[in-house]
PDB file of N, CA and C in Angstrom:
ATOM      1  N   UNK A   1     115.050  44.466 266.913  1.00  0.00           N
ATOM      2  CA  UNK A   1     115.728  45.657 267.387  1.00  0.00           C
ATOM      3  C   UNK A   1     114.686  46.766 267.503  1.00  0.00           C
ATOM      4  N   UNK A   2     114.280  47.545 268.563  1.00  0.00           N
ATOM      5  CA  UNK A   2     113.426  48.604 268.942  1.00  0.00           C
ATOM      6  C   UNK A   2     114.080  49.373 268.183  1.00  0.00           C
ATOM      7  N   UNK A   3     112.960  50.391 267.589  1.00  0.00           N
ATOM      8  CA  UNK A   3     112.943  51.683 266.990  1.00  0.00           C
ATOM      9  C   UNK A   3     112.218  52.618 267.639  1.00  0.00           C
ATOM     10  N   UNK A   4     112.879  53.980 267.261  1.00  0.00           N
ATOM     11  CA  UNK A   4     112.323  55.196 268.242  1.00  0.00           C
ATOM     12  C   UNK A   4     111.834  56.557 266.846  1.00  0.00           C
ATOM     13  N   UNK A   5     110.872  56.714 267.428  1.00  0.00           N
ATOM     14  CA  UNK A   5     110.493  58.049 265.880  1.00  0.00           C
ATOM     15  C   UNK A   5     111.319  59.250 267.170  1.00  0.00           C
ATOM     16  N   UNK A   6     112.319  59.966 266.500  1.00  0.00           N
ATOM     17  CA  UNK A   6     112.779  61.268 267.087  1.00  0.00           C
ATOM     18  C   UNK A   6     112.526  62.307 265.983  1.00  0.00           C
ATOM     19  N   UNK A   7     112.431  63.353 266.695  1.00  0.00           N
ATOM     20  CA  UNK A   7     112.714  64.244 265.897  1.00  0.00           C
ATOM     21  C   UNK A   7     113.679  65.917 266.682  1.00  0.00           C
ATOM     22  N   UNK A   8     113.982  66.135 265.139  1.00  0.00           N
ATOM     23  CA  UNK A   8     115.077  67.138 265.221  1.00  0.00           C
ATOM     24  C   UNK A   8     114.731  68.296 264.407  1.00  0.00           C
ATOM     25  N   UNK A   9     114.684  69.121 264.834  1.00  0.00           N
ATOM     26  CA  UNK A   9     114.475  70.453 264.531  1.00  0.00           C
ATOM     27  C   UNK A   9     113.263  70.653 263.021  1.00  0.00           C
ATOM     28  N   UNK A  10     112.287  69.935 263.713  1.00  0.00           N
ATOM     29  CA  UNK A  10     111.210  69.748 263.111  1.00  0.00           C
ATOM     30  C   UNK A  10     110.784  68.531 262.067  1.00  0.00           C
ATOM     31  N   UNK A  11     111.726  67.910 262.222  1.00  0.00           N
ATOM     32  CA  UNK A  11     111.568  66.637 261.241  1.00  0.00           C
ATOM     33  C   UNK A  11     111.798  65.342 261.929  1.00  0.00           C
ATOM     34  N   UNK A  12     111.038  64.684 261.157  1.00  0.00           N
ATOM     35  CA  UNK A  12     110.668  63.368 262.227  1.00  0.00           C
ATOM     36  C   UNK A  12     111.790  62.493 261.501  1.00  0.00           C
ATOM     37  N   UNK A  13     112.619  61.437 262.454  1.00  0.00           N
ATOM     38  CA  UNK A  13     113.540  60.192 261.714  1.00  0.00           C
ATOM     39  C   UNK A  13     113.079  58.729 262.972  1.00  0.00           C
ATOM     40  N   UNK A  14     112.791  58.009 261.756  1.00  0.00           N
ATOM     41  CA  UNK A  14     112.937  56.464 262.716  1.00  0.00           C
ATOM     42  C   UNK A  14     114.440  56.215 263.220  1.00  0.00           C
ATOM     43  N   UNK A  15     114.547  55.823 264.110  1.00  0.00           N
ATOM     44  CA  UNK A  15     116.111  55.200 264.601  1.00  0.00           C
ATOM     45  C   UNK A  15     115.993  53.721 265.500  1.00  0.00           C
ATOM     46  N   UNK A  16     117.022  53.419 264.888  1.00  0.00           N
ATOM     47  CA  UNK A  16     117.175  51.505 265.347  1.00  0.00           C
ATOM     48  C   UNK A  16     118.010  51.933 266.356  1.00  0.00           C
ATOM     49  N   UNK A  17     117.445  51.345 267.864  1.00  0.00           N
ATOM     50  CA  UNK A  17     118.914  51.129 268.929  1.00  0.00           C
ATOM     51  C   UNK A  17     118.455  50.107 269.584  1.00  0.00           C
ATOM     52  N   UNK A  18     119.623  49.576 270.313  1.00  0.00           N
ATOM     53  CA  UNK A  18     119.757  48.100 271.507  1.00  0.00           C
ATOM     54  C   UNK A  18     118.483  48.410 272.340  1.00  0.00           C
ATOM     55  N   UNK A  19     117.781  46.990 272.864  1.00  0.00           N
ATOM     56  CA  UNK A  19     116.880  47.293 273.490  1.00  0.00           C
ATOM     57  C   UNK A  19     116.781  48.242 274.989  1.00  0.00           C
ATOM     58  N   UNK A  20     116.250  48.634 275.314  1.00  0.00           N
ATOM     59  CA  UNK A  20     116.274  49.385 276.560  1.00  0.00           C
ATOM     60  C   UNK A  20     117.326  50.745 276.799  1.00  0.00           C
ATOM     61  N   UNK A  21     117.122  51.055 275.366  1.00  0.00           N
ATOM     62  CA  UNK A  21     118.150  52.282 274.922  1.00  0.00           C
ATOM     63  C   UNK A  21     117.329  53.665 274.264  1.00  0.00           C
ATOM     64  N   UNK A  22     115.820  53.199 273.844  1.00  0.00           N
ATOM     65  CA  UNK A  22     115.162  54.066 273.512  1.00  0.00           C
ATOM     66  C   UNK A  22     115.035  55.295 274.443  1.00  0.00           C
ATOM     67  N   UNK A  23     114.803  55.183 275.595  1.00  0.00           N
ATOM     68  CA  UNK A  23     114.739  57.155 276.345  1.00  0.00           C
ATOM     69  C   UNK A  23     116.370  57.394 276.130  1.00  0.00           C
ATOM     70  N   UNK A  24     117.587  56.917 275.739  1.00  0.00           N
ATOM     71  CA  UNK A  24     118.658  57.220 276.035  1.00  0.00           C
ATOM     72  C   UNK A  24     118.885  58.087 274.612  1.00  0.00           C
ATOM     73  N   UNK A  25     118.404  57.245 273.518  1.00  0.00           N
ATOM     74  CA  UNK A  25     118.219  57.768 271.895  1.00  0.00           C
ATOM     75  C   UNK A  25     117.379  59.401 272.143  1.00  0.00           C
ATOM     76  N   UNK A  26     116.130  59.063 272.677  1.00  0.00           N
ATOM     77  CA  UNK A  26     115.037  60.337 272.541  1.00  0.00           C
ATOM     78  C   UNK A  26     115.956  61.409 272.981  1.00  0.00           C
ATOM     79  N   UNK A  27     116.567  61.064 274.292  1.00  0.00           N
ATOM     80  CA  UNK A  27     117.003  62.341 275.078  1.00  0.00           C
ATOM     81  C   UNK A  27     118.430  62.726 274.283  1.00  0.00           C
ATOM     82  N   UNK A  28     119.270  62.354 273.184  1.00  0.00           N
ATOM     83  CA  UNK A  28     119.990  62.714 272.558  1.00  0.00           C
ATOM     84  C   UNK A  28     119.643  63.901 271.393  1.00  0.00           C
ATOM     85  N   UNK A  29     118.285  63.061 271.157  1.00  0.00           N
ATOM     86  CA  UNK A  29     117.755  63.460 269.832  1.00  0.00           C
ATOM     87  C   UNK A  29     117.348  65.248 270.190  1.00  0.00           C
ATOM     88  N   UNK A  30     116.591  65.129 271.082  1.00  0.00           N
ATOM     89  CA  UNK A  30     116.259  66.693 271.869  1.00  0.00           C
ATOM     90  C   UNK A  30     117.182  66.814 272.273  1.00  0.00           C
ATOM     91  N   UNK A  31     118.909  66.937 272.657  1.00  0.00           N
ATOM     92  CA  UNK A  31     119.421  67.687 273.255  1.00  0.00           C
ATOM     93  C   UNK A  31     120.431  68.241 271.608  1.00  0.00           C
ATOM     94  N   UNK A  32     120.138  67.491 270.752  1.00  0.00           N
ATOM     95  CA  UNK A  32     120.437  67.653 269.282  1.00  0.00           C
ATOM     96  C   UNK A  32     119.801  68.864 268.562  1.00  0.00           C
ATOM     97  N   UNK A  33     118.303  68.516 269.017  1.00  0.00           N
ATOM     98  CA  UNK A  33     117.261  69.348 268.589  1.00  0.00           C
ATOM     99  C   UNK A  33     117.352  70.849 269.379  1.00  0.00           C
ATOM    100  N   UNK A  34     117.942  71.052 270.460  1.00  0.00           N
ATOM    101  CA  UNK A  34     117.944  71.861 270.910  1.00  0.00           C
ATOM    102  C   UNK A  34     119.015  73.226 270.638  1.00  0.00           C
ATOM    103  N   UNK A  35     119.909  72.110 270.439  1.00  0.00           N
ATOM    104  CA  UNK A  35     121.283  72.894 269.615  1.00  0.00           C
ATOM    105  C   UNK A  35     121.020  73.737 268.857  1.00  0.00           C
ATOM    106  N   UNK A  36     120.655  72.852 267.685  1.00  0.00           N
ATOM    107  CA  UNK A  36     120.010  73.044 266.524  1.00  0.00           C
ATOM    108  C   UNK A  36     119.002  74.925 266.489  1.00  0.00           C
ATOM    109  N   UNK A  37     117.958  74.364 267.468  1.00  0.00           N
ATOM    110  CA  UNK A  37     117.429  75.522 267.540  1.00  0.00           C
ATOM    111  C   UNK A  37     117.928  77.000 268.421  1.00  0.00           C
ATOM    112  N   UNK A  38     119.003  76.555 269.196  1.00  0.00           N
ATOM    113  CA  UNK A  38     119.766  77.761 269.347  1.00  0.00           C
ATOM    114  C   UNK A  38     120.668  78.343 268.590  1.00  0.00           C
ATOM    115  N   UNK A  39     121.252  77.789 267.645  1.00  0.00           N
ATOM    116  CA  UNK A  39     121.962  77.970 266.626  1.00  0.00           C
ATOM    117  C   UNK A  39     120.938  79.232 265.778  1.00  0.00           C
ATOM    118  N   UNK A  40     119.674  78.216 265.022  1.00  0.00           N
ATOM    119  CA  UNK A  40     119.103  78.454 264.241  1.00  0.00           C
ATOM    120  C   UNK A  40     118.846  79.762 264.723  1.00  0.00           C
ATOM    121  N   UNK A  41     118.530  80.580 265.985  1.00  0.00           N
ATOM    122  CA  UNK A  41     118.480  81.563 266.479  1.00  0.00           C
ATOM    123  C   UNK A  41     119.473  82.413 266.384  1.00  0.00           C
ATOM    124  N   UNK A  42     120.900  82.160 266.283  1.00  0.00           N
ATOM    125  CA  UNK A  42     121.911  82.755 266.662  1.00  0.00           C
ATOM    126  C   UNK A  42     122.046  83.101 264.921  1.00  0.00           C
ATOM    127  N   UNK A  43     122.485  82.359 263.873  1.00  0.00           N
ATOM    128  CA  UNK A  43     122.145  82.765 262.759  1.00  0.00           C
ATOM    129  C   UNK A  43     121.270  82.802 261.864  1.00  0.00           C
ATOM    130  N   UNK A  44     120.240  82.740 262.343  1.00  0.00           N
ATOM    131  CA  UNK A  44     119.097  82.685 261.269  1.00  0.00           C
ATOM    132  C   UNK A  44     119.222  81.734 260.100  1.00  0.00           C
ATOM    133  N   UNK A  45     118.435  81.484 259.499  1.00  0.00           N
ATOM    134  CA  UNK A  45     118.331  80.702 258.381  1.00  0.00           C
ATOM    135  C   UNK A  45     119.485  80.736 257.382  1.00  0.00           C
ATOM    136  N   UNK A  46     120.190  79.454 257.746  1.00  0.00           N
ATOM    137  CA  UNK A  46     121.275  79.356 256.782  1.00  0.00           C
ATOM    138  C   UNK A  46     120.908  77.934 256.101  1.00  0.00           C
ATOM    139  N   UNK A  47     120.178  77.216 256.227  1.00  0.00           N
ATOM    140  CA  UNK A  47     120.104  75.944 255.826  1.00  0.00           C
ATOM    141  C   UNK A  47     119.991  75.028 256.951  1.00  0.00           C
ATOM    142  N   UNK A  48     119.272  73.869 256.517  1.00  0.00           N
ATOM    143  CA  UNK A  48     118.570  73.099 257.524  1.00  0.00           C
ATOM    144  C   UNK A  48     119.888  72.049 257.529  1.00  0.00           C
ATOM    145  N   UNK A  49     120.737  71.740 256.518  1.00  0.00           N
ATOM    146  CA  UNK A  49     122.060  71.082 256.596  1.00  0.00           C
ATOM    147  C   UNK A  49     123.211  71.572 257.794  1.00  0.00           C
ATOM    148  N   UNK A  50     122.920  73.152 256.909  1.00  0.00           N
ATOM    149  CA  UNK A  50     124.290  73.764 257.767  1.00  0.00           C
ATOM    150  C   UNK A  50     124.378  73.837 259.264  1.00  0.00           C
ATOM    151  N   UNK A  51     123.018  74.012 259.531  1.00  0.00           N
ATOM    152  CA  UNK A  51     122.638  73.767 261.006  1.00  0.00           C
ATOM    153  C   UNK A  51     122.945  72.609 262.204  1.00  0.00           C
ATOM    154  N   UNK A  52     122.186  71.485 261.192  1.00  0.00           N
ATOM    155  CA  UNK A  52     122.769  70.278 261.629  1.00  0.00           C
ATOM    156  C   UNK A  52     124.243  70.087 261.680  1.00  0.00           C
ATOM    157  N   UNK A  53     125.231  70.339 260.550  1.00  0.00           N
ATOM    158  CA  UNK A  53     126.355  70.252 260.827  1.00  0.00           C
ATOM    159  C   UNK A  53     127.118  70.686 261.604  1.00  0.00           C
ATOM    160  N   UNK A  54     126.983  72.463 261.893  1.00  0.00           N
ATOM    161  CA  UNK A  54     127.195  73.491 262.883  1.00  0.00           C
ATOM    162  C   UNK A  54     127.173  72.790 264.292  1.00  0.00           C
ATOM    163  N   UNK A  55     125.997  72.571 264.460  1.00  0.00           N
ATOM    164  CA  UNK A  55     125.785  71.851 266.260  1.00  0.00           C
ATOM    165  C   UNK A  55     126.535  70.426 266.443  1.00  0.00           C
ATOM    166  N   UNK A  56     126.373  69.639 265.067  1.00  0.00           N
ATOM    167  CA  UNK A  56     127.355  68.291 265.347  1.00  0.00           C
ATOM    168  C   UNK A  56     128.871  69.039 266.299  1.00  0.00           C
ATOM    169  N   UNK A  57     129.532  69.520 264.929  1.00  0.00           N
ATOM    170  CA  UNK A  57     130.415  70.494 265.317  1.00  0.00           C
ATOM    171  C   UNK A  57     130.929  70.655 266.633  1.00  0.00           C
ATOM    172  N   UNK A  58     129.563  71.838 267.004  1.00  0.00           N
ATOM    173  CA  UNK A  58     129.806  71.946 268.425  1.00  0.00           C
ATOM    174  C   UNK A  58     130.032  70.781 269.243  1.00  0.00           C
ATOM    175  N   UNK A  59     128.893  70.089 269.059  1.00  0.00           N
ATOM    176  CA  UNK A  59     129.084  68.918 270.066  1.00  0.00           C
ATOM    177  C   UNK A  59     130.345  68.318 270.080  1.00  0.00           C
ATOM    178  N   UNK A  60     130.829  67.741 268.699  1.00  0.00           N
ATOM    179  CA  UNK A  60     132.579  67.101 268.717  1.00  0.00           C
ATOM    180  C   UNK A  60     133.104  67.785 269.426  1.00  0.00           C
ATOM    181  N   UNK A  61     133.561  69.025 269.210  1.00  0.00           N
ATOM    182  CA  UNK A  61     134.047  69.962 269.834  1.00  0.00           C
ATOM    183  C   UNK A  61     133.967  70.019 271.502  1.00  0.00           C
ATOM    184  N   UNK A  62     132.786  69.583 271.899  1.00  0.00           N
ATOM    185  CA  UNK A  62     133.026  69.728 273.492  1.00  0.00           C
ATOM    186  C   UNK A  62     133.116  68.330 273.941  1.00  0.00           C
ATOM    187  N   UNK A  63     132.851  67.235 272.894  1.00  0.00           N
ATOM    188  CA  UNK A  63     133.165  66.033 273.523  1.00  0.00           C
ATOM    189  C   UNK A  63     134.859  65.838 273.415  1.00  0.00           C
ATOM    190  N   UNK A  64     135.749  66.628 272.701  1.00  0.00           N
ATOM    191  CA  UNK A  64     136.902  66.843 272.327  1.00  0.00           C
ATOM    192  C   UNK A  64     137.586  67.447 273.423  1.00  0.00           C
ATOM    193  N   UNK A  65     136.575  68.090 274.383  1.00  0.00           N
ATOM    194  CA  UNK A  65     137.553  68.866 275.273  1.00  0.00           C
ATOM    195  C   UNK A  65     137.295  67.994 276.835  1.00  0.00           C
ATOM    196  N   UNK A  66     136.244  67.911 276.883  1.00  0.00           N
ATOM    197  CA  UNK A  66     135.709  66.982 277.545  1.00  0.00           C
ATOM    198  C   UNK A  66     136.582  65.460 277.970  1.00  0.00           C
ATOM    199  N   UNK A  67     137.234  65.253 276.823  1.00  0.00           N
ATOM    200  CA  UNK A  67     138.115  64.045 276.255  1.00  0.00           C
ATOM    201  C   UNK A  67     139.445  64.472 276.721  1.00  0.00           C
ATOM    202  N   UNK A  68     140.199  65.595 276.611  1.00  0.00           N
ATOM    203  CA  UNK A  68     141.171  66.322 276.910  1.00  0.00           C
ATOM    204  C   UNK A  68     141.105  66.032 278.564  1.00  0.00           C
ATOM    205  N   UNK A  69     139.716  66.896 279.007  1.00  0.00           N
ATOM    206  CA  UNK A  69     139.977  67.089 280.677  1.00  0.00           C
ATOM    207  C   UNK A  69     140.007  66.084 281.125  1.00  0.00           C
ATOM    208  N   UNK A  70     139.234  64.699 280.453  1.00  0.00           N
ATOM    209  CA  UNK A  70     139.283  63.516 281.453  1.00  0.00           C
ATOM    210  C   UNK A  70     140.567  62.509 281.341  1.00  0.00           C
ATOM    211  N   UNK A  71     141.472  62.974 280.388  1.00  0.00           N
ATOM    212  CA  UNK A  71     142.719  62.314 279.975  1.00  0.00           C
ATOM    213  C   UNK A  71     143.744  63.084 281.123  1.00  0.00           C
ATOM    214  N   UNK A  72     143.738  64.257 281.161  1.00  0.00           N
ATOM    215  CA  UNK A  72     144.351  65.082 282.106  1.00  0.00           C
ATOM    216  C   UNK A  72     143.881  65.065 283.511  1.00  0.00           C
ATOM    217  N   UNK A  73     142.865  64.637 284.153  1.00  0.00           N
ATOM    218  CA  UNK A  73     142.181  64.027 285.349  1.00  0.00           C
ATOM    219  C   UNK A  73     142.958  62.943 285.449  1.00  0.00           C
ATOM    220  N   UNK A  74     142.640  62.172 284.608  1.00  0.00           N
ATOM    221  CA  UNK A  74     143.238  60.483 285.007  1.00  0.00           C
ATOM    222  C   UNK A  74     144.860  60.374 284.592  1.00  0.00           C
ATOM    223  N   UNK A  75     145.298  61.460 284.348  1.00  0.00           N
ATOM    224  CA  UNK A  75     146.941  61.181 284.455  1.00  0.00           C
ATOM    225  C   UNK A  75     146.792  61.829 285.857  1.00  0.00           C
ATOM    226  N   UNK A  76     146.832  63.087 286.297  1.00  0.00           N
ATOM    227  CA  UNK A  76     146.741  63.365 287.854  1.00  0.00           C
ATOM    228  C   UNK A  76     146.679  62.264 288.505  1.00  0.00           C
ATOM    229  N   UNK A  77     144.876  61.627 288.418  1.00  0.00           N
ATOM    230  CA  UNK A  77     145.268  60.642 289.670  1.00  0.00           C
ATOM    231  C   UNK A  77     146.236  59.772 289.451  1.00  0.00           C
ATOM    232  N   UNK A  78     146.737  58.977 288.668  1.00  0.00           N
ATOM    233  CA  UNK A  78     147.306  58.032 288.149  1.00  0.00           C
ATOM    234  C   UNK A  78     149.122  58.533 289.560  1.00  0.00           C
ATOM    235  N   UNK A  79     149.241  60.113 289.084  1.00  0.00           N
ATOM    236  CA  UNK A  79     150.442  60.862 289.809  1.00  0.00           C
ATOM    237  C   UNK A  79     149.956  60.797 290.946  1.00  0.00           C
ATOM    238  N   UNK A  80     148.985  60.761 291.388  1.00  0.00           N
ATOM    239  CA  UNK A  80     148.643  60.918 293.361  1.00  0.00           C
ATOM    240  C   UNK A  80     148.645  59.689 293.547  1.00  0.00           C
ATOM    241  N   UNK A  81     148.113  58.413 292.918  1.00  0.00           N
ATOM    242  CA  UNK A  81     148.418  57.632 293.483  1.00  0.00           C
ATOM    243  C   UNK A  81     150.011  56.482 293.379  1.00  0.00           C
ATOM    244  N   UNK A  82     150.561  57.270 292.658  1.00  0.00           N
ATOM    245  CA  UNK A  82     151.804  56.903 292.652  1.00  0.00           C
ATOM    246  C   UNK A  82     152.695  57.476 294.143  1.00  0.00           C
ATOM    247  N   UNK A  83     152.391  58.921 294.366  1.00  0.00           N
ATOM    248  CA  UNK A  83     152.872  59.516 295.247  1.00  0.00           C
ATOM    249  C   UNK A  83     152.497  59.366 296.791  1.00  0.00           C
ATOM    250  N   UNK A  84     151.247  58.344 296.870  1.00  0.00           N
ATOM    251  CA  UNK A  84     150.513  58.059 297.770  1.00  0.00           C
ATOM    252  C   UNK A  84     151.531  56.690 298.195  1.00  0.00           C
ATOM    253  N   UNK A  85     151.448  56.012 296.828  1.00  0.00           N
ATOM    254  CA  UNK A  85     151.913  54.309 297.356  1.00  0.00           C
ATOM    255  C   UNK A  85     153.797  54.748 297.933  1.00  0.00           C
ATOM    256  N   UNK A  86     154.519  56.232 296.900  1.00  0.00           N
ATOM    257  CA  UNK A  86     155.485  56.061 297.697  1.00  0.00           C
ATOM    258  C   UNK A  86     155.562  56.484 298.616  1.00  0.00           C
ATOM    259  N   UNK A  87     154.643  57.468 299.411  1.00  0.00           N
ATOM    260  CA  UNK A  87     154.703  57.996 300.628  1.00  0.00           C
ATOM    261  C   UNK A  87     154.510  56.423 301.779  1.00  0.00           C
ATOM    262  N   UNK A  88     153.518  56.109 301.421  1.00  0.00           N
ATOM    263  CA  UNK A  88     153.474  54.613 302.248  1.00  0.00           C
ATOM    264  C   UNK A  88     154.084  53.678 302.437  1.00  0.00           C
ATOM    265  N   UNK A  89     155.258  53.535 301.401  1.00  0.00           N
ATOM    266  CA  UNK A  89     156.576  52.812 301.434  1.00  0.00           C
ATOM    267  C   UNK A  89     157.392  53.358 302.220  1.00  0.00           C
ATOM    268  N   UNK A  90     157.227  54.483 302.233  1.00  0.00           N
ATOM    269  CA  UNK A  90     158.438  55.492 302.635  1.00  0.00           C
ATOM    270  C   UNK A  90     157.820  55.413 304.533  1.00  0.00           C
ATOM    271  N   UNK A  91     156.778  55.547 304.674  1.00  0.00           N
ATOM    272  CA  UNK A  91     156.336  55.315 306.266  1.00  0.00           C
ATOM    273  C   UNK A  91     156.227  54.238 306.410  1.00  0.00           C
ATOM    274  N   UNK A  92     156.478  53.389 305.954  1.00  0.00           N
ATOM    275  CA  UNK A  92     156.610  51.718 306.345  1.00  0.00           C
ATOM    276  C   UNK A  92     157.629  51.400 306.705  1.00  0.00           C
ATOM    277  N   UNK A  93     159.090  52.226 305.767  1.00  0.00           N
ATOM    278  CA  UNK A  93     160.288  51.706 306.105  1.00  0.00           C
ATOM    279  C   UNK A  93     160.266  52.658 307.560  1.00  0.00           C
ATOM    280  N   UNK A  94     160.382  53.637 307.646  1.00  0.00           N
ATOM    281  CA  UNK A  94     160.341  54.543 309.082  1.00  0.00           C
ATOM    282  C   UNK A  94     160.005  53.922 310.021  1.00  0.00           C
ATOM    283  N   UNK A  95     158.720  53.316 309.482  1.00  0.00           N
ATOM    284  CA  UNK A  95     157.948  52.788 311.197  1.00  0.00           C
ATOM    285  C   UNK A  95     158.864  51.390 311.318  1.00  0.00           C
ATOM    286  N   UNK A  96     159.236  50.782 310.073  1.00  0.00           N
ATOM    287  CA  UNK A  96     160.210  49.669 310.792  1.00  0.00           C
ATOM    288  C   UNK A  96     161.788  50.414 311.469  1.00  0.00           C
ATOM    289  N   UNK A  97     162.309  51.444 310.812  1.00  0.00           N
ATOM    290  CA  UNK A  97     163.585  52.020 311.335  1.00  0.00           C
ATOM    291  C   UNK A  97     163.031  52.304 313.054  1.00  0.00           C
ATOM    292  N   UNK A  98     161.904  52.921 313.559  1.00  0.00           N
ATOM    293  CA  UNK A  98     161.534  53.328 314.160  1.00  0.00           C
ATOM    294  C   UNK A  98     161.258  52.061 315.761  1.00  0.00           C
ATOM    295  N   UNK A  99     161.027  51.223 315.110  1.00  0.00           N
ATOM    296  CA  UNK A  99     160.842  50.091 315.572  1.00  0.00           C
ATOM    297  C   UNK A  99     162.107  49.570 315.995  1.00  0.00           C
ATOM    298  N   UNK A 100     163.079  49.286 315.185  1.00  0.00           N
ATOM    299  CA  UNK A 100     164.244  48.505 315.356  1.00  0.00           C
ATOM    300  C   UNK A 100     165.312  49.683 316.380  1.00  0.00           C
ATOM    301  N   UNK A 101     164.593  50.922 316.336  1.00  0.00           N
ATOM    302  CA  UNK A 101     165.573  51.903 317.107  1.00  0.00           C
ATOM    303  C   UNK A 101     165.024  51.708 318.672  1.00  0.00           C
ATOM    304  N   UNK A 102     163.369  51.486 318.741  1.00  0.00           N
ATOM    305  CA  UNK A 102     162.861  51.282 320.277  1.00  0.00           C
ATOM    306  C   UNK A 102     163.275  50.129 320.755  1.00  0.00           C
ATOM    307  N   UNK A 103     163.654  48.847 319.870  1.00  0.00           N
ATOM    308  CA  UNK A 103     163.574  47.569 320.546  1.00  0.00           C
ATOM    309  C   UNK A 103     165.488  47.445 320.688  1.00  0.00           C
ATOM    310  N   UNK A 104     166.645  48.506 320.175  1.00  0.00           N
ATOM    311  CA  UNK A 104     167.511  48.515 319.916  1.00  0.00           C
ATOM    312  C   UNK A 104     167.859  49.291 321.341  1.00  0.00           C
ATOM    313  N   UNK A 105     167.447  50.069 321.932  1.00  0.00           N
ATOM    314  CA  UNK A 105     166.897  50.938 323.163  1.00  0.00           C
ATOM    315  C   UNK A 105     166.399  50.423 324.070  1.00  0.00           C
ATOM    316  N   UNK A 106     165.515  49.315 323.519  1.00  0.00           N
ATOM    317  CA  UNK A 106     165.175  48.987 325.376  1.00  0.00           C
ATOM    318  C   UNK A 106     165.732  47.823 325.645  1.00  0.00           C
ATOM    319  N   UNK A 107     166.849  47.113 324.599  1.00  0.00           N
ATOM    320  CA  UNK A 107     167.890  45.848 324.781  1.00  0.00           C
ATOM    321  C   UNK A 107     169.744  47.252 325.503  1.00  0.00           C
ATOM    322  N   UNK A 108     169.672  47.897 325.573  1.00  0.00           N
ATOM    323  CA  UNK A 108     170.577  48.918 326.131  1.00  0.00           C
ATOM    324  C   UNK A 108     170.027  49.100 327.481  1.00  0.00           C
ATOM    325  N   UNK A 109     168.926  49.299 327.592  1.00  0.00           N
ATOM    326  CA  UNK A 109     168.463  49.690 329.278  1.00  0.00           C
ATOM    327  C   UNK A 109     168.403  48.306 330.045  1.00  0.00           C
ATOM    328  N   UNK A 110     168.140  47.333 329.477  1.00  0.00           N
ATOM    329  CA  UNK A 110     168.119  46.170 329.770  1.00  0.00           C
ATOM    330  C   UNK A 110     168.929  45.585 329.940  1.00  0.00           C
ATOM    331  N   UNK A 111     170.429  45.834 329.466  1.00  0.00           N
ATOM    332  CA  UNK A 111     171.790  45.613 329.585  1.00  0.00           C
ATOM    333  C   UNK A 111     172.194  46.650 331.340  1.00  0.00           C
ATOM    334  N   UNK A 112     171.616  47.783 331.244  1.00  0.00           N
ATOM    335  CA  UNK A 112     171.912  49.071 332.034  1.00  0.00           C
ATOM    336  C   UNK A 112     171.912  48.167 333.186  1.00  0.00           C
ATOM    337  N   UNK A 113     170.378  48.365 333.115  1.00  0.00           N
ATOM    338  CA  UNK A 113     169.430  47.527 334.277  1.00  0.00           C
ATOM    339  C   UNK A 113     170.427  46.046 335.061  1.00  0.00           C
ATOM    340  N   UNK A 114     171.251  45.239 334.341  1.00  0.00           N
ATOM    341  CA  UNK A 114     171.581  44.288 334.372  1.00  0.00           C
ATOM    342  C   UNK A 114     172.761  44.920 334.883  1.00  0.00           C
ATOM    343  N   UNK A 115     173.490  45.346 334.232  1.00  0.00           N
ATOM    344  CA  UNK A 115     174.903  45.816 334.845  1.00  0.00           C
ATOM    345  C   UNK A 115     174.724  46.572 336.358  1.00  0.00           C
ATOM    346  N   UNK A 116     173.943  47.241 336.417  1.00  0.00           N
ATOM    347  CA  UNK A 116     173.642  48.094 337.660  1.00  0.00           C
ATOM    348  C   UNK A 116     173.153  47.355 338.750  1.00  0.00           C
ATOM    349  N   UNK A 117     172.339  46.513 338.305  1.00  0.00           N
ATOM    350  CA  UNK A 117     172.162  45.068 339.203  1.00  0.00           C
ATOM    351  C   UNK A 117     173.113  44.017 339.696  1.00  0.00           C
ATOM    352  N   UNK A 118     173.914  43.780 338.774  1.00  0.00           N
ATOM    353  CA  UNK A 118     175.676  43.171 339.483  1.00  0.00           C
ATOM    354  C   UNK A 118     175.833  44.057 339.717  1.00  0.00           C
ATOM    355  N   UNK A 119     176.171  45.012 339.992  1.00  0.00           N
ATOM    356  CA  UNK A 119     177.446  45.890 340.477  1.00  0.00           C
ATOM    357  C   UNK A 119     177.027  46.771 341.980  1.00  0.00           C
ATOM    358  N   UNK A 120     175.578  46.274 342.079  1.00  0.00           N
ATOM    359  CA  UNK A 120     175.140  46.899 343.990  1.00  0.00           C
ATOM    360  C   UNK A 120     175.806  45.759 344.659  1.00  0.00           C
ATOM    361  N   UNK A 121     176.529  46.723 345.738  1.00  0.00           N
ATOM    362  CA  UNK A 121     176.537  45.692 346.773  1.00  0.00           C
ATOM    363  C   UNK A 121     175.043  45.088 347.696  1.00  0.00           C
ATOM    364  N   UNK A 122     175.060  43.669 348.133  1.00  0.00           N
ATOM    365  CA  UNK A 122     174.479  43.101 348.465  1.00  0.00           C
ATOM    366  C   UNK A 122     174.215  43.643 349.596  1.00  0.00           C
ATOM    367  N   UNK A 123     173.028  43.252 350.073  1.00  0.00           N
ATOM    368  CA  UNK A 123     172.522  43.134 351.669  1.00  0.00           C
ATOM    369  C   UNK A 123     172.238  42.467 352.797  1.00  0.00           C
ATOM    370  N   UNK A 124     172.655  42.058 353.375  1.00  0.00           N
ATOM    371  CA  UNK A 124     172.068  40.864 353.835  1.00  0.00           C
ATOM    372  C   UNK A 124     172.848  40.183 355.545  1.00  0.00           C
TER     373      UNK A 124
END
């Protein structure tokens, strides 16, 4: 199992991940580390714990909402495409009503046509 040395807000940690996962680990680790040091800015030295915990925090926190919007995305589509398949049912039956009304129409003119055809006098 590959290991990656990261470090976080000045301290170095080995970490075990799946192979071909190491830049995926690093780039966590710095966007961890980065937190971290905006925090550490925002309150000054409270502890190198509290810090870390603070930005976890944050992070849950926006993977929490994050989690929210994409649950609320995928019920939407889930509703459009419900409203899609009944709109398409709904123009399927039409175009057959629609159908059975032209071919219902041109068996009437075709009758017309026929009757109007017996009923000329001949020529001849």
């Amino acid at each position: 199992m590959p290991q990656v040395q990261v470090t976080i807000d000045g301290k170095s940690y080995r970490m075990a991940c799946g192979p071909g996962e190491e830049p995926h680990l690093t780039a966590l680790a710095e966007g961890l580390g980065r937190r971290v040091a905006e925090m550490r800015q925002s309150f000054g030295e409270i502890g190198d714990m509290r810090l870390q915990v603070m930005a976890a925090l944050t992070i849950a926190d926006e993977l929490a909402e994050a989690r929210r919007r994409l649950a609320a995305a995928e019920a939407e589509t889930a509703a459009l495409r419900a409203e899609t398949e009944r709109l398409a049912e709904a123009r399927a039956l039409e175009s057959g009503q629609l159908a059975a009304g032209v071919s219902e129409a041109a068996e009437r003119i075709e009758r017309m046509v026929q009757a109007l055809a017996g009923s000329e006098p001949r020529e001849g």
